[in-house]
C-alpha atoms as a PDB file:
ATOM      1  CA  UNK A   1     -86.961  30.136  -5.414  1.00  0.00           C
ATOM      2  CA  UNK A   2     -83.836  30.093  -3.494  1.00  0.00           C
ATOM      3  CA  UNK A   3     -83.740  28.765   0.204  1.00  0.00           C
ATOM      4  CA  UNK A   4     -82.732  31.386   2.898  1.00  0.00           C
ATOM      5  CA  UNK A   5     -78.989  31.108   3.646  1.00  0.00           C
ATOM      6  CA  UNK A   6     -78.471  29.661   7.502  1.00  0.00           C
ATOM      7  CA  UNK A   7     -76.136  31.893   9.817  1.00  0.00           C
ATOM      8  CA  UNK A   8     -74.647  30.460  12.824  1.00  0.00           C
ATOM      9  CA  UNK A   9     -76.408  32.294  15.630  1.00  0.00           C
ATOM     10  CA  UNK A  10     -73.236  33.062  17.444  1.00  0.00           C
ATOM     11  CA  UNK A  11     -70.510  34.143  14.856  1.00  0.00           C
ATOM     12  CA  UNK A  12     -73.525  35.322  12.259  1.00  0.00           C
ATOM     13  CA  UNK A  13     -71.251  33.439   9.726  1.00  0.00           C
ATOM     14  CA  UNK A  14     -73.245  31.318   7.127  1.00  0.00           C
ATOM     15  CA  UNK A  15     -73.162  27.330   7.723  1.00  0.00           C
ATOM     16  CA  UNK A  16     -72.961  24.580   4.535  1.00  0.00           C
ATOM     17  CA  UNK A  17     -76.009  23.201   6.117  1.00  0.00           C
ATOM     18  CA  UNK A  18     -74.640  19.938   7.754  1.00  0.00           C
ATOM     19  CA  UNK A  19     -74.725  19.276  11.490  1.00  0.00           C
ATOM     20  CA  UNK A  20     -73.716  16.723  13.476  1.00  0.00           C
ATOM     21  CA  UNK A  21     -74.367  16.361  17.566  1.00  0.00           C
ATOM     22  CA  UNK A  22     -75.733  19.857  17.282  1.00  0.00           C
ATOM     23  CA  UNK A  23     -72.268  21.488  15.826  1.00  0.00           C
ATOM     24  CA  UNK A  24     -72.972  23.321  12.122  1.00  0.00           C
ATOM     25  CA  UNK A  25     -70.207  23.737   9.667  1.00  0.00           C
ATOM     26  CA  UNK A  26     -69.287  27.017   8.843  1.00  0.00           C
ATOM     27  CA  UNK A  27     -69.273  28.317   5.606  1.00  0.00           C
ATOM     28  CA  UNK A  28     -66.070  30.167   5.583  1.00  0.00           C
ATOM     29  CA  UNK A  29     -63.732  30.907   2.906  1.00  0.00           C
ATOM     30  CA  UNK A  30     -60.264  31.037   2.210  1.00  0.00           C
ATOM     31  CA  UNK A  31     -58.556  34.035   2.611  1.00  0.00           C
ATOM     32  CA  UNK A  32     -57.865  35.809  -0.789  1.00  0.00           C
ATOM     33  CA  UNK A  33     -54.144  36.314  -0.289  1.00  0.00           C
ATOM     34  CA  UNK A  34     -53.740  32.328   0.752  1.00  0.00           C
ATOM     35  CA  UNK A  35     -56.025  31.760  -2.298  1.00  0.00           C
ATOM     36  CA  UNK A  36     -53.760  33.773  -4.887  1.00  0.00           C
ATOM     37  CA  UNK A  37     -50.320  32.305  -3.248  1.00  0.00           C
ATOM     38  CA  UNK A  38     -51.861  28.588  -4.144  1.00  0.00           C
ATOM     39  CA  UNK A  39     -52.700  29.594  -7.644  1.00  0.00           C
ATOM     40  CA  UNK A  40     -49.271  31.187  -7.998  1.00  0.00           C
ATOM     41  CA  UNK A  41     -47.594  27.933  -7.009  1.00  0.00           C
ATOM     42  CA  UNK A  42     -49.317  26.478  -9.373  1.00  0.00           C
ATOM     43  CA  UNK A  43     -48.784  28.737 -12.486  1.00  0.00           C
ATOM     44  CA  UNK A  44     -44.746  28.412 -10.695  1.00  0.00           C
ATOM     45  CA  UNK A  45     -44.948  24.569 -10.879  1.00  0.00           C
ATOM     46  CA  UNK A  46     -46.135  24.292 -14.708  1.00  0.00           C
ATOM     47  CA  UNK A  47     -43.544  26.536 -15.861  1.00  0.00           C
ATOM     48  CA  UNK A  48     -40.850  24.957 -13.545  1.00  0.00           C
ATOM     49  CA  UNK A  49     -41.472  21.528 -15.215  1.00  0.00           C
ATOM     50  CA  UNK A  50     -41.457  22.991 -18.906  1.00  0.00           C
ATOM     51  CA  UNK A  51     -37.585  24.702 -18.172  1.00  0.00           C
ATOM     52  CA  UNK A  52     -36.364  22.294 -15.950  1.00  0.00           C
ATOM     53  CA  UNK A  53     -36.303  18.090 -16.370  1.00  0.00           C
ATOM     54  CA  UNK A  54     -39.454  17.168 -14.510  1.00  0.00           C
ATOM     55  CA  UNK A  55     -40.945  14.177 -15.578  1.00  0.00           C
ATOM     56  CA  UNK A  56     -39.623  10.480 -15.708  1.00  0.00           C
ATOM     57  CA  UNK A  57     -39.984   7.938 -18.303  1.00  0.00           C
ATOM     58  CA  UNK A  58     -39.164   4.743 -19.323  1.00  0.00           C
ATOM     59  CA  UNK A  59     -36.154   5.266 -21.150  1.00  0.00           C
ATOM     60  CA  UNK A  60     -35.371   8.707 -19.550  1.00  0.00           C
ATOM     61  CA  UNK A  61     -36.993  12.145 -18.355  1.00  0.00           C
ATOM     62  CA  UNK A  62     -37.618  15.386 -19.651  1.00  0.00           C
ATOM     63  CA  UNK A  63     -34.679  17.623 -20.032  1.00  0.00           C
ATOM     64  CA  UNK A  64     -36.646  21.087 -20.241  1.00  0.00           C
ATOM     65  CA  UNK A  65     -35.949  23.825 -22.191  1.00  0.00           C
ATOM     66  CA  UNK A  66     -32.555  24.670 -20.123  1.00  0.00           C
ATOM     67  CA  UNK A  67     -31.600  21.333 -20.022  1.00  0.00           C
ATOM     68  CA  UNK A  68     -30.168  22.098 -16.981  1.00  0.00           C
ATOM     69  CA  UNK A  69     -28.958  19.065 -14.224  1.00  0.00           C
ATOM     70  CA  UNK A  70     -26.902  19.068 -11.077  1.00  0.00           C
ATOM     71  CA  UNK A  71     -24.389  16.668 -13.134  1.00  0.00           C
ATOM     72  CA  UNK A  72     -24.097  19.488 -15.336  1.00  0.00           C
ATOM     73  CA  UNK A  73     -23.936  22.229 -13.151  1.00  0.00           C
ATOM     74  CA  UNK A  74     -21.175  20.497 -10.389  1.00  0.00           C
ATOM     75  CA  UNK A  75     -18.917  19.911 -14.103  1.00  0.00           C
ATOM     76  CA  UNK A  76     -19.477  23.237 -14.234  1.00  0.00           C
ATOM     77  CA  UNK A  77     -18.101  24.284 -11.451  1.00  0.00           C
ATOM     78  CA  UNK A  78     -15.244  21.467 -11.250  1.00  0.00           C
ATOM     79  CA  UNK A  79     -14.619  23.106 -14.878  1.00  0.00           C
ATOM     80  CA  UNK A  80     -14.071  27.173 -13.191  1.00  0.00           C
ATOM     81  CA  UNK A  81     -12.244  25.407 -10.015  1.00  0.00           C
ATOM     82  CA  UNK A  82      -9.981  24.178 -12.680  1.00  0.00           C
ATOM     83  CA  UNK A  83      -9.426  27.129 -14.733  1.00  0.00           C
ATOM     84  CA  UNK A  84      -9.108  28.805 -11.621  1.00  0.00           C
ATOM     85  CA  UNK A  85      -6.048  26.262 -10.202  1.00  0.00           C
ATOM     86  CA  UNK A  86      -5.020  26.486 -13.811  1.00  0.00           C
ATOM     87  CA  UNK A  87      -1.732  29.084 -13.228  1.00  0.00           C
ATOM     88  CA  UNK A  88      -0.926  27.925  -9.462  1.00  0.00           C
ATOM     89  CA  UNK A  89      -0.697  24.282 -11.103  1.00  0.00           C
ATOM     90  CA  UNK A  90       1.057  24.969 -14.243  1.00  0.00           C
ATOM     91  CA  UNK A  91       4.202  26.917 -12.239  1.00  0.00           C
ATOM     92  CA  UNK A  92       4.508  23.417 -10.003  1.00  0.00           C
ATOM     93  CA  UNK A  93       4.450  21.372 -12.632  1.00  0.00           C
ATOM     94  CA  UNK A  94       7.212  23.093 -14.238  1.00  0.00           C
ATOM     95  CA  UNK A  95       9.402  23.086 -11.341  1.00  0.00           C
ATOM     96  CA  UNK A  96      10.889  20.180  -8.977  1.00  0.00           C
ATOM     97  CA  UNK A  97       9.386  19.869  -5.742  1.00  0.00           C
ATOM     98  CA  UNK A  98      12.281  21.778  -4.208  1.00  0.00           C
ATOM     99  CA  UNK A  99      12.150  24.456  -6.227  1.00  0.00           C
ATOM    100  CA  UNK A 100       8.131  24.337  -5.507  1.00  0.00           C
ATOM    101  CA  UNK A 101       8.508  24.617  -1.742  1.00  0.00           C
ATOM    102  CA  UNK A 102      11.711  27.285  -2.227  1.00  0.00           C
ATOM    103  CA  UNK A 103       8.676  29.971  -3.535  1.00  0.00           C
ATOM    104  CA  UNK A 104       7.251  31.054  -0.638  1.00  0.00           C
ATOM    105  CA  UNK A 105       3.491  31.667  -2.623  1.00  0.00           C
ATOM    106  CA  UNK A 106       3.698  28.555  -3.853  1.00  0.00           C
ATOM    107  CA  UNK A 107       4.704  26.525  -0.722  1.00  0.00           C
ATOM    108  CA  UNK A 108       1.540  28.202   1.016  1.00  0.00           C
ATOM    109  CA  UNK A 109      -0.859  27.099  -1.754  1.00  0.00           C
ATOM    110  CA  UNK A 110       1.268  23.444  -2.287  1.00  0.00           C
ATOM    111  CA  UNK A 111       0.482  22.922   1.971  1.00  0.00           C
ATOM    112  CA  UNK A 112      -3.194  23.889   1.221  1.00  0.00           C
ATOM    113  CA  UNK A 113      -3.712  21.373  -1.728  1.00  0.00           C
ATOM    114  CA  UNK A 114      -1.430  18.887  -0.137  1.00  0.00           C
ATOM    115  CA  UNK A 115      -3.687  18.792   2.967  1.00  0.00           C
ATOM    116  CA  UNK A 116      -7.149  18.356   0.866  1.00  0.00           C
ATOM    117  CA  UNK A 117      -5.368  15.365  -1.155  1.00  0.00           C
ATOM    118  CA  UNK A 118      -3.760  13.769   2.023  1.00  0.00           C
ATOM    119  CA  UNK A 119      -7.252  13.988   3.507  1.00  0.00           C
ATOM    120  CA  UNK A 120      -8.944  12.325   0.866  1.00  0.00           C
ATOM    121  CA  UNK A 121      -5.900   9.318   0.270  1.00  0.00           C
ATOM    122  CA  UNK A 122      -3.608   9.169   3.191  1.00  0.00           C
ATOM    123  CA  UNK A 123      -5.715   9.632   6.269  1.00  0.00           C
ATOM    124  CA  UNK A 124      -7.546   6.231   6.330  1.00  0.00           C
ATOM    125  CA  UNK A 125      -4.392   4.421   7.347  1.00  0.00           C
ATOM    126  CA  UNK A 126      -2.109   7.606   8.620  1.00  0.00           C
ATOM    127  CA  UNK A 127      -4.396   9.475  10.056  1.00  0.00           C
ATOM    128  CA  UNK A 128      -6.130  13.067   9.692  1.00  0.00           C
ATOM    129  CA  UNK A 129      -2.836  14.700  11.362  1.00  0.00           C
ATOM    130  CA  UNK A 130      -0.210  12.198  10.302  1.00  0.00           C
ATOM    131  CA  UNK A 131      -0.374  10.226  13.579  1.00  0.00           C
ATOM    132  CA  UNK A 132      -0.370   6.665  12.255  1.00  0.00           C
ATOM    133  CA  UNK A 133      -1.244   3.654  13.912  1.00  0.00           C
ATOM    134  CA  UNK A 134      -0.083   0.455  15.149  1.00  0.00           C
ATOM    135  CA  UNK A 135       1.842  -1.143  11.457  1.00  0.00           C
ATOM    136  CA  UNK A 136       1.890   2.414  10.078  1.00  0.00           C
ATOM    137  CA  UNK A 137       4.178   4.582  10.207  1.00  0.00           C
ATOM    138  CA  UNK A 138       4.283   8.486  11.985  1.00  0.00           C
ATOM    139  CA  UNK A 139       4.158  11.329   9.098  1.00  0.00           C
ATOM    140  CA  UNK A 140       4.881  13.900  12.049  1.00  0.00           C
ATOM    141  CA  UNK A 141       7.904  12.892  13.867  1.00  0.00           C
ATOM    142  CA  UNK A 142      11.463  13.200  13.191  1.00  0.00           C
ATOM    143  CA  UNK A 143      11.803   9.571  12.411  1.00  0.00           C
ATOM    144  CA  UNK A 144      12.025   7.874   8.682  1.00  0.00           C
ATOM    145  CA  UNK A 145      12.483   4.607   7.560  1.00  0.00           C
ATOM    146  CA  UNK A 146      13.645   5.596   4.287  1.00  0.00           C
ATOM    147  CA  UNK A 147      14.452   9.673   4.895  1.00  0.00           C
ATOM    148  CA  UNK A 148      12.205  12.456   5.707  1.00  0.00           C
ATOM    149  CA  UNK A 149      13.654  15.171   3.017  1.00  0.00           C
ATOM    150  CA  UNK A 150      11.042  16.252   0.553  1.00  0.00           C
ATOM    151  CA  UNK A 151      12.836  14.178  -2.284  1.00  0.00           C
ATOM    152  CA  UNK A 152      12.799  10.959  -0.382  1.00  0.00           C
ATOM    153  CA  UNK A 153       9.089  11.513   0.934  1.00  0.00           C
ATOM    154  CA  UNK A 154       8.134  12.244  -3.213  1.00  0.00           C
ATOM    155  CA  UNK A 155      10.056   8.863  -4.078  1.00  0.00           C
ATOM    156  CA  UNK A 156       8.361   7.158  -1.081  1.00  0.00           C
ATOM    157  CA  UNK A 157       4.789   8.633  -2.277  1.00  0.00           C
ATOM    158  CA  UNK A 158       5.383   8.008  -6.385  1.00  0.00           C
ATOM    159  CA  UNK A 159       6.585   4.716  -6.165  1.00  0.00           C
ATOM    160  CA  UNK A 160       4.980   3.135  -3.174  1.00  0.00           C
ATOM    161  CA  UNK A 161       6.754   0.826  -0.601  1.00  0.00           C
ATOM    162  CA  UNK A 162       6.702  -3.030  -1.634  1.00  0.00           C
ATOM    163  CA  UNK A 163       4.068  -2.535  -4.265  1.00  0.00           C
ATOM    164  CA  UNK A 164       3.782  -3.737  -7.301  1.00  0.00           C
ATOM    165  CA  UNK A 165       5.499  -0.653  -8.846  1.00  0.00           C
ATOM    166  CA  UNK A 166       9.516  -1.526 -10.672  1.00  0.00           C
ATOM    167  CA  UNK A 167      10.730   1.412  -8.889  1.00  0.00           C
ATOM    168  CA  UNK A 168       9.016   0.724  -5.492  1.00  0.00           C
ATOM    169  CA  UNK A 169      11.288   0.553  -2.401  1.00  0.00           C
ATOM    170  CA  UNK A 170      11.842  -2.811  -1.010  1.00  0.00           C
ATOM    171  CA  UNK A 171      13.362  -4.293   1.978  1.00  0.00           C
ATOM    172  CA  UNK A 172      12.289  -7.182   3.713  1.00  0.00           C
ATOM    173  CA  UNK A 173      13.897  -8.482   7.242  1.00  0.00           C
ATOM    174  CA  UNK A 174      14.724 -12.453   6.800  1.00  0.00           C
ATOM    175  CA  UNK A 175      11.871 -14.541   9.118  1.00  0.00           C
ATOM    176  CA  UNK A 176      14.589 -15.921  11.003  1.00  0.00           C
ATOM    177  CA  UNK A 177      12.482 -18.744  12.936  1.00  0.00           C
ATOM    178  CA  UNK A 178      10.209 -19.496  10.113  1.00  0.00           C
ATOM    179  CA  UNK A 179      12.964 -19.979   8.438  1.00  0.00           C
ATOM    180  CA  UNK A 180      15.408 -21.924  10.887  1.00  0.00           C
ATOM    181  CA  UNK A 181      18.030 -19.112  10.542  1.00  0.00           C
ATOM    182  CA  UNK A 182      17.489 -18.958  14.421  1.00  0.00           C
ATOM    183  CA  UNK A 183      16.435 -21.087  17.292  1.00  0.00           C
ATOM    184  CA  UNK A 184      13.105 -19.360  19.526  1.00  0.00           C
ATOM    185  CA  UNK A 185      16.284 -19.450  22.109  1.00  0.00           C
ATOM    186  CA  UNK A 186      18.402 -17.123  20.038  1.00  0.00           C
ATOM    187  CA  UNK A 187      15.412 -15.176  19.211  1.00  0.00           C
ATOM    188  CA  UNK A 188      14.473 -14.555  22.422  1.00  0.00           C
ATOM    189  CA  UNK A 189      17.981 -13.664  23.168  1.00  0.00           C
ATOM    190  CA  UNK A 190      18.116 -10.901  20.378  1.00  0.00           C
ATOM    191  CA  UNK A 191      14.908  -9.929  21.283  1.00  0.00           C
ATOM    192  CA  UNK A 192      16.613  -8.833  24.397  1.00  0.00           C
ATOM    193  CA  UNK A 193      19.489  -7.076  23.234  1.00  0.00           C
ATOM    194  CA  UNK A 194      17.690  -4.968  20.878  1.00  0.00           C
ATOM    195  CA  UNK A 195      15.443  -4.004  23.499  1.00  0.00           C
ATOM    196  CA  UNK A 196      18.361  -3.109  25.570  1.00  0.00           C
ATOM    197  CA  UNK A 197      19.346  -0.856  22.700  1.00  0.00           C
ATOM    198  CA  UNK A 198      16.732   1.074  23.606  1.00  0.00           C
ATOM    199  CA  UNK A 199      17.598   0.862  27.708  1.00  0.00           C
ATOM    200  CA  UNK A 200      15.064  -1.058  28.394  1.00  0.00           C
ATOM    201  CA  UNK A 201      16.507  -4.327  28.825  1.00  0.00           C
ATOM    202  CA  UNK A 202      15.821  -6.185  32.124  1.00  0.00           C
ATOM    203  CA  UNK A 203      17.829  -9.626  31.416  1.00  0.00           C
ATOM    204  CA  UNK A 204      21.538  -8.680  30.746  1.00  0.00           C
ATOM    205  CA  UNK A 205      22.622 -12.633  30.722  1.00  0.00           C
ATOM    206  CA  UNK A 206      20.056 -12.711  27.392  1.00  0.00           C
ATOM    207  CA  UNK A 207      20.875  -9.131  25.789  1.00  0.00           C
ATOM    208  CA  UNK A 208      24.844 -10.419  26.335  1.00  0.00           C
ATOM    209  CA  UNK A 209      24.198 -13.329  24.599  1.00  0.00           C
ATOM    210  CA  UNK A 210      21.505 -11.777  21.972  1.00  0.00           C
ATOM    211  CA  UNK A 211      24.695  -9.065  21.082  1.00  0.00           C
ATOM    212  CA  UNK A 212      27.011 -11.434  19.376  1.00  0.00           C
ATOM    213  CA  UNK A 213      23.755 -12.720  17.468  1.00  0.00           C
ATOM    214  CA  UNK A 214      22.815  -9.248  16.314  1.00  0.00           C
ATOM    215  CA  UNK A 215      26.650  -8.539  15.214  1.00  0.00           C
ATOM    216  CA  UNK A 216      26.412 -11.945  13.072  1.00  0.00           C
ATOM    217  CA  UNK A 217      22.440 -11.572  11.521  1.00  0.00           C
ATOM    218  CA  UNK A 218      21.511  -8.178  11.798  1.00  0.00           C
ATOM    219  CA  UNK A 219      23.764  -5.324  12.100  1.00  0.00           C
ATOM    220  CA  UNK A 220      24.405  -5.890   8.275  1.00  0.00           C
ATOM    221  CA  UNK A 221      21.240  -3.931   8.032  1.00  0.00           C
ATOM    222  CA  UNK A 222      20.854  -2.366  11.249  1.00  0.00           C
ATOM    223  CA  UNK A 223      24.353  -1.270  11.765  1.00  0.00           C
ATOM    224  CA  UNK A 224      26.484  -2.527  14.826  1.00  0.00           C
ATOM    225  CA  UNK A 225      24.929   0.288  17.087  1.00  0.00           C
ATOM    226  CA  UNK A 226      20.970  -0.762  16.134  1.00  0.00           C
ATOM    227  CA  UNK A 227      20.998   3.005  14.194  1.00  0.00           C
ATOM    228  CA  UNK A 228      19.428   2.123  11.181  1.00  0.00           C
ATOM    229  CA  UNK A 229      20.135   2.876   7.662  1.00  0.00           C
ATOM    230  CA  UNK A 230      17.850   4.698   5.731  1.00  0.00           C
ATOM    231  CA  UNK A 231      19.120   3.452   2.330  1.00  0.00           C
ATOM    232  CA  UNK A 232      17.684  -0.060   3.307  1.00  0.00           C
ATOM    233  CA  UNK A 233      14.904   1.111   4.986  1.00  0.00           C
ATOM    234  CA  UNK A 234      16.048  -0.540   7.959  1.00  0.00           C
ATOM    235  CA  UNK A 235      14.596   0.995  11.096  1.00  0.00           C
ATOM    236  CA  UNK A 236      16.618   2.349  13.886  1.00  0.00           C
ATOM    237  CA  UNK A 237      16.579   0.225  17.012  1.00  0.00           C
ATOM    238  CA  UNK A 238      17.557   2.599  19.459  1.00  0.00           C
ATOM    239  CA  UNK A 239      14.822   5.102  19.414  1.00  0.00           C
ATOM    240  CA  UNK A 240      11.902   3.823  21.400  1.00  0.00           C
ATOM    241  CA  UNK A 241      10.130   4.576  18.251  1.00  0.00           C
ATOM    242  CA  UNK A 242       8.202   0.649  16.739  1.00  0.00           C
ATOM    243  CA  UNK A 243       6.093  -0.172  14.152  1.00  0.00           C
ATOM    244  CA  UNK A 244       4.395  -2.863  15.905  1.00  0.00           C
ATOM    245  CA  UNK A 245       4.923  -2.739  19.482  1.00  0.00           C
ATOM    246  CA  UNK A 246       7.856  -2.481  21.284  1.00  0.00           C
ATOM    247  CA  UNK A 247       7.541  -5.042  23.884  1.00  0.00           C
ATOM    248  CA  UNK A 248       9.331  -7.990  24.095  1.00  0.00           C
ATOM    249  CA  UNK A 249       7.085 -10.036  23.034  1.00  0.00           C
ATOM    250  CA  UNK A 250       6.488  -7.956  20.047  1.00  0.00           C
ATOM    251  CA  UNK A 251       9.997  -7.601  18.675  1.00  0.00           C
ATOM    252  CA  UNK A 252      10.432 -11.481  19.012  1.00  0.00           C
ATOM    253  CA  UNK A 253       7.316 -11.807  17.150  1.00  0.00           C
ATOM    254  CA  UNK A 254       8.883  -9.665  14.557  1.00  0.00           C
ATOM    255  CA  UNK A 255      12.129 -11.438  14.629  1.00  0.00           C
ATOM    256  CA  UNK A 256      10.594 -14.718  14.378  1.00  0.00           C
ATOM    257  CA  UNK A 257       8.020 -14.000  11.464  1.00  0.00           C
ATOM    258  CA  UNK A 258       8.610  -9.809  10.329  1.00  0.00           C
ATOM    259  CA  UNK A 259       5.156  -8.385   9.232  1.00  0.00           C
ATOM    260  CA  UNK A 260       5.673  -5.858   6.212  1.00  0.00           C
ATOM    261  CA  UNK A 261       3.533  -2.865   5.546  1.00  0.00           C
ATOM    262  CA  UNK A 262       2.860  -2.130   1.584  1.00  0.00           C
ATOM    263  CA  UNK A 263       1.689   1.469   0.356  1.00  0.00           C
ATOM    264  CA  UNK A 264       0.659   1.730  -3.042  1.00  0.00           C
ATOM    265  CA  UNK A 265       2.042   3.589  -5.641  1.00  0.00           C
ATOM    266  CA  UNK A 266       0.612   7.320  -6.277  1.00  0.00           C
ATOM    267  CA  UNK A 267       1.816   7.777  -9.623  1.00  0.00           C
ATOM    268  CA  UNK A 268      -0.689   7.066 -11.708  1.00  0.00           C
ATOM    269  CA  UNK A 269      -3.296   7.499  -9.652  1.00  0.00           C
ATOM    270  CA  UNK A 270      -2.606  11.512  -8.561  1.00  0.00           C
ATOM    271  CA  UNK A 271      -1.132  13.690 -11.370  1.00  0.00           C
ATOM    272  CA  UNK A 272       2.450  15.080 -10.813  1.00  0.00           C
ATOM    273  CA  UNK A 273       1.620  18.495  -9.481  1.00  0.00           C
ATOM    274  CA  UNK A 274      -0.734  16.765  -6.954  1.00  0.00           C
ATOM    275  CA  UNK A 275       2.134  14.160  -6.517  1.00  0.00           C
ATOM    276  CA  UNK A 276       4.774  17.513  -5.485  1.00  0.00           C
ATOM    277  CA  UNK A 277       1.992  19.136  -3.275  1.00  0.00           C
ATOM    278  CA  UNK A 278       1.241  15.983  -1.236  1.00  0.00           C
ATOM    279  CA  UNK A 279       5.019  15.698  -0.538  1.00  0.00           C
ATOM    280  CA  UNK A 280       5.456  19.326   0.342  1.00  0.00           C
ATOM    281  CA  UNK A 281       2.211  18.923   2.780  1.00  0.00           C
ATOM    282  CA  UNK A 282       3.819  15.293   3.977  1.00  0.00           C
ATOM    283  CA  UNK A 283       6.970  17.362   4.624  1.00  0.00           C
ATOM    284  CA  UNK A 284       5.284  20.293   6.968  1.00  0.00           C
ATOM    285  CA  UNK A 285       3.394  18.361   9.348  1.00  0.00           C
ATOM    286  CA  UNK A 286       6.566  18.583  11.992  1.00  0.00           C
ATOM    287  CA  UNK A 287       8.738  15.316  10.662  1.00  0.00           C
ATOM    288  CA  UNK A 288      10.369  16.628   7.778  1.00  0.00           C
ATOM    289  CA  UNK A 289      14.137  16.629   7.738  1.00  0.00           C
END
């Protein structure tokens, strides 16, 4: 014989029959439409861990009957993004960079591609826009140490500056103190005159002096006016424009013991219609020439 089923005197619901301090349980089920959700999600799970790879082991997991991964799936994709690119890259790759940034289509999608590639290689040291920093050199002025046309920024970017590349560009000013070519004295003095290349100089007995020193050691490279000469890579003088600082100081630092940047060669590591497309994107940021 069955006992009577309790009911809570207030709701009339049934209890489970245990109490504490006075309070009863109430016996109240699940709603059915919670109740058929939960045994969906299961029925979902089972079958998602037969198609998909679910389980791990100890040499492995199991790859489902789809055998489908997000390795798989992002190769893929990186597999239509290339088929896609396919054309656009195939008509720069059979054309110099000139000819490349002549076509008006594909100078807009060469500025696009550049940008994502400088972005991922160039930005740590030049910046996101091209704005350098101190021992690195501006992308977005009108000022080049070895030419801003889009030829001489590809050679620049293919072959690297003082790398380890044969074709690299190289120049290297002489450490004039380190290497007694020059007393600190006369260092200081042409520390002076180049700053008053600039018109900036505020001790005319030391730029005077520091001028007949800079005709002797230096205009070789930096020409008798402090211009420059972009076939050496020698920077102009005159421009207010430094590399690594132009106070005093700074310039006698670099006279006494010259710091030299290196960039590495990106042939090799980008492909050549990557190589044209960073150049052409180097080349519109505002310094091109």
């Amino acid at each position: 014989m069955t006992e009577p089923i309790e009911r809570d005197d207030v709701t009339g619901r049934p209890t489970t029959g245990h109490a504490w301090d006075g309070i009863k349980e109430l016996n109240t089920p699940l709603p059915s439409w919670w109740l058929y959700v939960f045994y969906a999600t299961i029925v979902f799970s089972i079958g998602y861990w037969v198609i998909y790879p679910a389980w791990p082991s100890l040499t492995g997991y199991t790859p489902g009957l789809l055998g489908t991964t997000a390795r798989g799936q992002l190769s893929d994709q990186m597999a239509a993004a290339a088929r896609m690119r396919g054309p656009w890259i195939e008509k720069i790759s059979r054309q110099t960079t000139e000819q490349v940034a002549a076509d008006p289509a594909l100078l807009a999608y060469s500025i696009a591609g550049g940008r994502a590639i400088f972005a991922g290689n160039c930005a740590p040291c030049h910046g996101a826009g091209g704005q350098g920093a101190p021992g690195i050199p501006v992308l977005a002025d009108d000022e080049w140490l070895w030419g801003g046309d889009i030829v001489n920024i590809e050679r620049s970017l293919r072959y690297g500056i003082r790398g380890t590349h044969p074709d690299a560009r190289r120049s290297e000013m002489p450490r004039f103190v380190v290497d007694e070519l020059l007393t600190p004295a006369q260092a200081a003095d042409v520390g002076a005159h180049v700053v008053s290349l600039a018109g900036e100089s505020d001790d005319a007995d030391a730029a005077a002096r520091g001028a007949a020193i800079f005709t002797e050691q230096c205009a070789v490279c930096h020409g008798d006016t402090g211009n420059g000469d972009m076939e050496l890579g020698a920077p102009d003088l005159t421009d207010k424009i430094w590399l690594y600082g132009g106070a005093s100081a700074n310039i006698i630092a670099q006279i006494s013991k010259p710091r030299h940047g290196v960039m590495p060669a990106w042939e090799g590591r980008l492909d050549d219609a990557s190589l044209k497309m960073l150049s052409i994107y180097v080349h519109s940021l505002g310094g091109g020439q």
